[in-house]
Each structure stands twice: as structure tokens, then as C-alpha cells.
Protein backbone atom coordinates (compact mmCIF):
# COMPACT_ATOMS: atom_id res chain seq x y z
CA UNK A 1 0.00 0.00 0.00
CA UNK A 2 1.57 2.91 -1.04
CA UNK A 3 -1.49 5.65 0.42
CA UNK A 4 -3.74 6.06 2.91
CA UNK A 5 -7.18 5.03 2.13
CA UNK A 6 -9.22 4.50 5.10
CA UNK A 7 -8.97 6.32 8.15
CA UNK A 8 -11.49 5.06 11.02
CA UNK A 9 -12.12 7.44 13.27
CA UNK A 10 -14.08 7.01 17.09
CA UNK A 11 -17.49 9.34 17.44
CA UNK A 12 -19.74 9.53 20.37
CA UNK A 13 -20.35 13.34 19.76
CA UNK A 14 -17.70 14.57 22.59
CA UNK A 15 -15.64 17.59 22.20
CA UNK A 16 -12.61 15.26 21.83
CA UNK A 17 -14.16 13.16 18.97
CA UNK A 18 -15.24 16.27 17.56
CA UNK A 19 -11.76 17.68 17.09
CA UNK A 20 -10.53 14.01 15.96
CA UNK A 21 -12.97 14.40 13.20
CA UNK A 22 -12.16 18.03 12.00
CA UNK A 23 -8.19 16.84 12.01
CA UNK A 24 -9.38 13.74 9.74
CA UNK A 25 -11.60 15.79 7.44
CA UNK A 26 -8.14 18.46 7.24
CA UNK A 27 -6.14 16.05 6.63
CA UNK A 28 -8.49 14.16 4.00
CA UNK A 29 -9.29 17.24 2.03
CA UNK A 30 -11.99 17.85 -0.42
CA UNK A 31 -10.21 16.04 -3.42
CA UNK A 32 -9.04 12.89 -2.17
CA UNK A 33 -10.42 9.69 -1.86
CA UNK A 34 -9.80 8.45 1.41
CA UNK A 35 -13.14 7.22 2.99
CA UNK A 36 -13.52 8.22 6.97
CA UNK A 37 -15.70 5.70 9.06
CA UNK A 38 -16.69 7.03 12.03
CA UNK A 39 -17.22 4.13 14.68
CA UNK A 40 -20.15 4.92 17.64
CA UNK A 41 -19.37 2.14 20.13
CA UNK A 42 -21.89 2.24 23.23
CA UNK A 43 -23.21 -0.52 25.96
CA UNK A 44 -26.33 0.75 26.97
CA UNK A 45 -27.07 3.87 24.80
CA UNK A 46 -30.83 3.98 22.79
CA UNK A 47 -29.23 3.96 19.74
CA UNK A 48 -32.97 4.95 18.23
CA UNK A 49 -32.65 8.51 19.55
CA UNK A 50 -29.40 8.72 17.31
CA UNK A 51 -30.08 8.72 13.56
CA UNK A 52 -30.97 12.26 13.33
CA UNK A 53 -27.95 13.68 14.54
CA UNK A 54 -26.01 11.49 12.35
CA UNK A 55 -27.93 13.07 9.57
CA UNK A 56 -26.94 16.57 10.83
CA UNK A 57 -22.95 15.65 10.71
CA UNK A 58 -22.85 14.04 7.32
CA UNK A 59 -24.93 16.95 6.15
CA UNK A 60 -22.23 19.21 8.15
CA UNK A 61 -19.68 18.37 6.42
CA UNK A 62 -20.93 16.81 2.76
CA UNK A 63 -19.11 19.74 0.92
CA UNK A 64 -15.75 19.10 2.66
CA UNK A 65 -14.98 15.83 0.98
CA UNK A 66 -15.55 13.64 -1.84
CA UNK A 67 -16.67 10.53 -0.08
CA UNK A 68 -19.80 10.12 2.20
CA UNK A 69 -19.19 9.68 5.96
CA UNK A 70 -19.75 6.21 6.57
CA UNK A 71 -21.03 4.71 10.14
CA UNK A 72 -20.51 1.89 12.01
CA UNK A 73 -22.65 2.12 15.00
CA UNK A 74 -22.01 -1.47 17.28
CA UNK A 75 -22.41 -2.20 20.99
CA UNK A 76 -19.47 -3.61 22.93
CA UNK A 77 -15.72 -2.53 24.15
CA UNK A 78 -14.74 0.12 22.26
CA UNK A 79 -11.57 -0.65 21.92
CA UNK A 80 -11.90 -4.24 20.96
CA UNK A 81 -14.74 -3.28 18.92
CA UNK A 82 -12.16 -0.65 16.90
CA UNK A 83 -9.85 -3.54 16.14
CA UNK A 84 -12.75 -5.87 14.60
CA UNK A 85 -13.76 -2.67 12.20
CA UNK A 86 -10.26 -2.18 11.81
CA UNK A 87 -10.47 -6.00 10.05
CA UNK A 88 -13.71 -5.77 8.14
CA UNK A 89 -13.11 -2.87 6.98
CA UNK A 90 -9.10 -2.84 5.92
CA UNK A 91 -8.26 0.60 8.03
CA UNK A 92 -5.27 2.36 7.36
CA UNK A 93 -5.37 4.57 9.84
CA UNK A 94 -7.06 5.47 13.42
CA UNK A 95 -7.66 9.25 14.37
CA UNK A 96 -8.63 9.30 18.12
CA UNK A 97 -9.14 12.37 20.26
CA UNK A 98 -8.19 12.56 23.92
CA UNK A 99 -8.99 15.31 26.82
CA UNK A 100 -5.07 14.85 27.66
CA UNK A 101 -4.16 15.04 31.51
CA UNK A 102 -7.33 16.98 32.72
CA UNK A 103 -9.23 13.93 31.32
CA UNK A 104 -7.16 11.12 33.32
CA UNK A 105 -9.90 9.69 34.93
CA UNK A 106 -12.23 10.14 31.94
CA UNK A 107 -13.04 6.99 30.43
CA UNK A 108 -12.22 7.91 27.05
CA UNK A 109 -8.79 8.73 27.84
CA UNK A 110 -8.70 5.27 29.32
CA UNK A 111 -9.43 3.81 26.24
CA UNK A 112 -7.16 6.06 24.24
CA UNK A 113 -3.95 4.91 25.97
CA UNK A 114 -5.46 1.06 25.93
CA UNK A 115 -5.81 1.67 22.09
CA UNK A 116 -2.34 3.35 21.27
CA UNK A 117 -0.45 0.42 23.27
CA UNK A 118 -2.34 -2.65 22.11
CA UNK A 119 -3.27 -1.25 18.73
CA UNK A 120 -1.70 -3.04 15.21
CA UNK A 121 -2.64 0.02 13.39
CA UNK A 122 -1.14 3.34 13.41
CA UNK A 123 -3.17 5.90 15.70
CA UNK A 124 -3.16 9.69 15.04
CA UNK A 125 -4.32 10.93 19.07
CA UNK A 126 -5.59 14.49 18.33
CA UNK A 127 -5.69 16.70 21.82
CA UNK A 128 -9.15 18.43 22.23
CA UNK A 129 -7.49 21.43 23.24
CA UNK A 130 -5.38 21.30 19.83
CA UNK A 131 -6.62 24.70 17.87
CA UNK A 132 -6.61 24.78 13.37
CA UNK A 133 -5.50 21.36 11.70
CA UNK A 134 -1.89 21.97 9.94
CA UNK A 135 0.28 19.42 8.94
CA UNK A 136 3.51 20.71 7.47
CA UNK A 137 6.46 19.75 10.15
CA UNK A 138 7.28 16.30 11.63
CA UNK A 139 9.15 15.23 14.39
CA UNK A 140 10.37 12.06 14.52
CA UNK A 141 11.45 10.85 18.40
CA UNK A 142 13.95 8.15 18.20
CA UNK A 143 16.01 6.24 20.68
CA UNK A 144 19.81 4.55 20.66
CA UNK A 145 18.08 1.41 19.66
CA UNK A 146 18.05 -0.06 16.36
CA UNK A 147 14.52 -0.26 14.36
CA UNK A 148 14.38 -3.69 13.65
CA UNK A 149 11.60 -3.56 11.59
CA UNK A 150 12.04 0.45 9.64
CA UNK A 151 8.70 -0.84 7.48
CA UNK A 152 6.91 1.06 10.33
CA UNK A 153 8.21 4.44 9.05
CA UNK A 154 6.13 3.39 5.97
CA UNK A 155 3.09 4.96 7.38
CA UNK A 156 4.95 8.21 8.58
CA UNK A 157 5.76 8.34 4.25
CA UNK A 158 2.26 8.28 3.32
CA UNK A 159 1.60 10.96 5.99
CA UNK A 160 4.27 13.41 5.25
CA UNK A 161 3.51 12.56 1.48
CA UNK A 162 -0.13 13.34 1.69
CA UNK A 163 0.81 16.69 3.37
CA UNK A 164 3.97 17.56 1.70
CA UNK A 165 5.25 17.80 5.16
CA UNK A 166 8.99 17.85 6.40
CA UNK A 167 10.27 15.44 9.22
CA UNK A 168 12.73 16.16 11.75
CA UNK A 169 14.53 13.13 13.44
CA UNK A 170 14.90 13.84 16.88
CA UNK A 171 17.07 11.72 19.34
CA UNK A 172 16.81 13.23 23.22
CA UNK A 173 19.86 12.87 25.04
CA UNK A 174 18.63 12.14 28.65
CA UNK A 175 21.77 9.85 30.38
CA UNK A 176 25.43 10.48 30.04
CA UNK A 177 26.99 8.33 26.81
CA UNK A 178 27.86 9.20 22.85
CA UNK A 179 25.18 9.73 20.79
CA UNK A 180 24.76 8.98 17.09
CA UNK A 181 27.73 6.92 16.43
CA UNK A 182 26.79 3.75 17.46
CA UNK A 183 26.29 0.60 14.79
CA UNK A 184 22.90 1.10 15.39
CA UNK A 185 22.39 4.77 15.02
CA UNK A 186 23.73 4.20 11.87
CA UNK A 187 21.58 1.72 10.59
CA UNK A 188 18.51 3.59 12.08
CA UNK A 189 20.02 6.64 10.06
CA UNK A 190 19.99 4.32 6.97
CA UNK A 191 16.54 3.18 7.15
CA UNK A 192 15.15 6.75 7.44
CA UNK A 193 17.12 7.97 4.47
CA UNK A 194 15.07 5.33 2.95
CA UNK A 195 11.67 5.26 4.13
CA UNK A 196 11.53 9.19 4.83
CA UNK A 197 13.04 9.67 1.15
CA UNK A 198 13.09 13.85 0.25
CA UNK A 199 10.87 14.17 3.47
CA UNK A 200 13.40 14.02 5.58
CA UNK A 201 14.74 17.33 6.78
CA UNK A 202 16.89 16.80 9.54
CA UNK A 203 18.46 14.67 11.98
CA UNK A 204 18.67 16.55 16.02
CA UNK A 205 20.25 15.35 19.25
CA UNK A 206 19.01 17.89 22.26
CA UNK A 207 20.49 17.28 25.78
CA UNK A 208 17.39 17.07 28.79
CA UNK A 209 17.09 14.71 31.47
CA UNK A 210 13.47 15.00 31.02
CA UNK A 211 12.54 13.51 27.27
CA UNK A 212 9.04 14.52 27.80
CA UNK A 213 10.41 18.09 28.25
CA UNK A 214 12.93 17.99 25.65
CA UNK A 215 10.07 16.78 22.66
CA UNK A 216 7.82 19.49 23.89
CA UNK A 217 10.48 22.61 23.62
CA UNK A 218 11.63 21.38 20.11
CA UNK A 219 7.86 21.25 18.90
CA UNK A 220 7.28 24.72 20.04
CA UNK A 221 10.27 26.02 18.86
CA UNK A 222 10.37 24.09 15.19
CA UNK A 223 6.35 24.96 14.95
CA UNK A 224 6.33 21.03 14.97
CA UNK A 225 2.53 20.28 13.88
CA UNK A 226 2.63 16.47 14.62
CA UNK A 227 5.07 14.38 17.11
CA UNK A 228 5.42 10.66 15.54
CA UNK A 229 6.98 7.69 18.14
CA UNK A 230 7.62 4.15 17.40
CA UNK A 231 6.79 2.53 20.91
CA UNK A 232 8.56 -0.16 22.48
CA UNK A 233 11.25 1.09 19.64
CA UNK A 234 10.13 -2.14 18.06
CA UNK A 235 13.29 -3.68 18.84
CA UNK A 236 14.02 -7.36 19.53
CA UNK A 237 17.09 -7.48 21.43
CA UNK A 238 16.63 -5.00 23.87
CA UNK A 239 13.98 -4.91 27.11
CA UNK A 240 10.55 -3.60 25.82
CA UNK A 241 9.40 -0.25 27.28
CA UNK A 242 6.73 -0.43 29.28
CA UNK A 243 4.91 2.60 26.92
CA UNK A 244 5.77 5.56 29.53
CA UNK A 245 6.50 7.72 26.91
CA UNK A 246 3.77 6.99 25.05
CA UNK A 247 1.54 7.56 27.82
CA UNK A 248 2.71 10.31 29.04
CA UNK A 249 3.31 12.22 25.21
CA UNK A 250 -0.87 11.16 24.78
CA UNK A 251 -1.43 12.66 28.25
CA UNK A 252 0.41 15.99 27.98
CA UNK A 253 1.15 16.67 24.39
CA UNK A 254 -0.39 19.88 22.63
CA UNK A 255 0.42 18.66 19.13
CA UNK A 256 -1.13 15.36 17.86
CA UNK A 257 0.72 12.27 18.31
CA UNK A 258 1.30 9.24 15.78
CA UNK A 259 1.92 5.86 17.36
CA UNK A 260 3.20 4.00 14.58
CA UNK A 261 2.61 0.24 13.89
């Protein structure tokens, strides 16, 4: 697959699935044909009481793209209910919103972080806070380990293809050693050249004990539009992460997020 066809995105009508929307209708366009589903997951909602606003959405935003919204409206977990759609119906791509940290106890957020660390699809976790959709600068966050499977970057391509967007490669140097020589640095740097192709703008090492820190003053001060992470590194021959840095990037980022897969 060499684009981005479907993009599946969670509704219940919240201000967070709201904004998850607008970012997937921005980032769609009016021209292309990707197709969005939106997925309405409940347990115990009358689902009767629902078809007219439904109506009112598609109608909302019927000039703003080529395809028809389409629905899939299905009781159950909503998470493991997003990975059967994500079967049926061949997604390419999940745009979730979150409340970030003030929503911690929220349920959705819950489910956001289940979905981004259990997920075999690439999630794009749009904060509800997060003003105007604008994708023109990516950054990249990337450890000492090696990639051992750089096919993952495939789906940062597509995006930064799609958008004509510019990726960064940042590396944050938060314990004492040498940074960007190592055998594996190099063959990370080789697979990026590769997957990233002209998209790639630039490789950065920043020193901060904090990483968290260290992403979020590069993003403000590069006008970074979208931070992309590969979690667990996907490496085999070191000790997995335990997703921290996911976490806490889909807690406290202002910028979107993209957990690859």
C-alpha cells in the first residue's frame, strides 16, 4: 500500500471526537479519496434517539470531501470493537481524540492509551485542546536502539507525502553516553534515508534529562505540527518499554501524536 485510504475514526459526539474528526476531514481534504468511518461504540445507549444527529454531521460536512461519511454504529468494548472494524473494513489509519491530563480519569482517555499500546494500526491521538488542523512539520522521536523492523516508518511516508510535510529526526539525550555513532544509530540513520526519502529534513540530538520536556520545547520552537513515536522502539534485542512515553506524550502533548505500527 503505497497511500492512505481509510482512516477510522471514534465518534460519540464529545468535544474530543469532535476535534478528531475536524483533524481527519483536514487532513483528507476535499479532493481525495480516502473514505472516513466514524465508529459509535456504546453498551447501553438507545441507539434509536441517534439517527438524526447522524444526519446533521454528514450533512455538516458533505461539501468538505468527496466521499460520504460512513457509520458503524455497534455495541461492545470500544476498543476491541475498533480492532474488529479495523479487520472488516481494511483501516489504514485510526484518528482518536483525547482530553489529555485533565481527562485522566475520563473513560475515554482510558481507552485512548489502551488503544495506542495494544493497537496493530497506526493511531493519530488528536488533543481536544489542539486549535486549526496543519500538517507541514514532523518530528520524529527516536532512541539509541536499532529499528528492527524500519517498514513502520512506511506509514509516517504516506503521511508526510499526503501533506507535503517535512520530518525532523529527533534523538533526546537524557543519560550520560555518545550519541549517534553507534552501529545502530547508523543503521537507524539508513533506514530513514530510505523510508523518509526527500521528506526528511533533519536529523537533532538535544540534551534534557526530562525527554518529555525535551520533545515538547523542540515542537514549540520548530512549529512542529505532529510528534510521531515508534513505541517499544520495536526492537528485539533490547527490554521492551513499558509505553511511559507513550503515555505520558498522549497525556500531555499539545500537538497530535502518531503511534506508529
Amino acid at each position: 500500500m503505497d497511500r492512505i485510504s481509510t482512516i477510522l475514526v471514534p465518534f460519540d459526539f464529545t468535544k474530543a471526537s469532535k476535534k478528531a474528526l475536524e483533524y481527519a476531514i483536514g487532513f483528507v481534504g476535499r479532493l481525495d479519496d480516502i473514505k472516513i468511518v466514524l465508529a459509535y461504540v456504546s453498551g447501553n445507549c438507545n441507539l434509536e434517539l441517534l439517527p438524526e444527529n447522524f444526519e446533521k454531521l454528514e450533512k455538516k460536512y458533505r461539501g468538505k470531501l468527496k466521499n460520504k461519511l460512513e457509520w458503524k454504529i455497534q455495541n461492545g468494548s470500544l476498543v476491541q470493537t475498533l480492532f474488529d472494524i479495523k479487520k472488516t473494513e481494511r483501516i489504514d489509519l485510526i484518528i482518536m481524540g483525547t482530553a489529555g491530563i485533565e481527562g485522566h480519569e475520563d473513560k475515554q482517555h482510558t481507552n485512548t492509551e489502551e488503544l495506542v499500546l495494544s493497537s496493530k494500526c497506526p493511531v493519530l491521538v488528536v488533543p481536544d485542546s489542539y486549535k486549526d488542523y496543519n500538517l507541514a512539520q514532523i518530528a520524529l522521536v527516536l532512541g539509541k536502539e536499532k529499528i528492527d523492523d524500519p517498514e513502520m516508518l512506511g506509514t509516517l511516508l504516506r503521511v508526510a507525502r499526503k501533506c507535503n510535510a517535512k520530518v525532523h529526526v529527533l534523538t533526546v539525550e537524557n543519560e550520560p553516553g555518545i550519541y549517534g555513532y553507534s552501529k545502530e544509530e547508523e543503521q537507524n540513520e539508513k533506514a530513514i534515508e530510505y523510508y523518509l526519502e526527500t521528506f526528511y529534513k533533519e536529523r537533532v540530538f538535544i540534551k534534557n534529562e526530562d525527554v518529555l520536556e525535551g520533545i515538547s520545547n523542540y515542537a514549540i520552537k520548530h512549529d512542529i505540527d505532529l510528534v510521531a513515536i515508534l513505541p517499544r522502539n520495536h526492537t528485539k534485542h533490547s527490554a521492551p518499554s513499558e509505553g511511559q512515553l507513550t503515555q505520558s506524550l498522549v497525556q500531555n502533548s499539545k500537538v497530535p501524536i502518531l503511534v506508529l505500527e
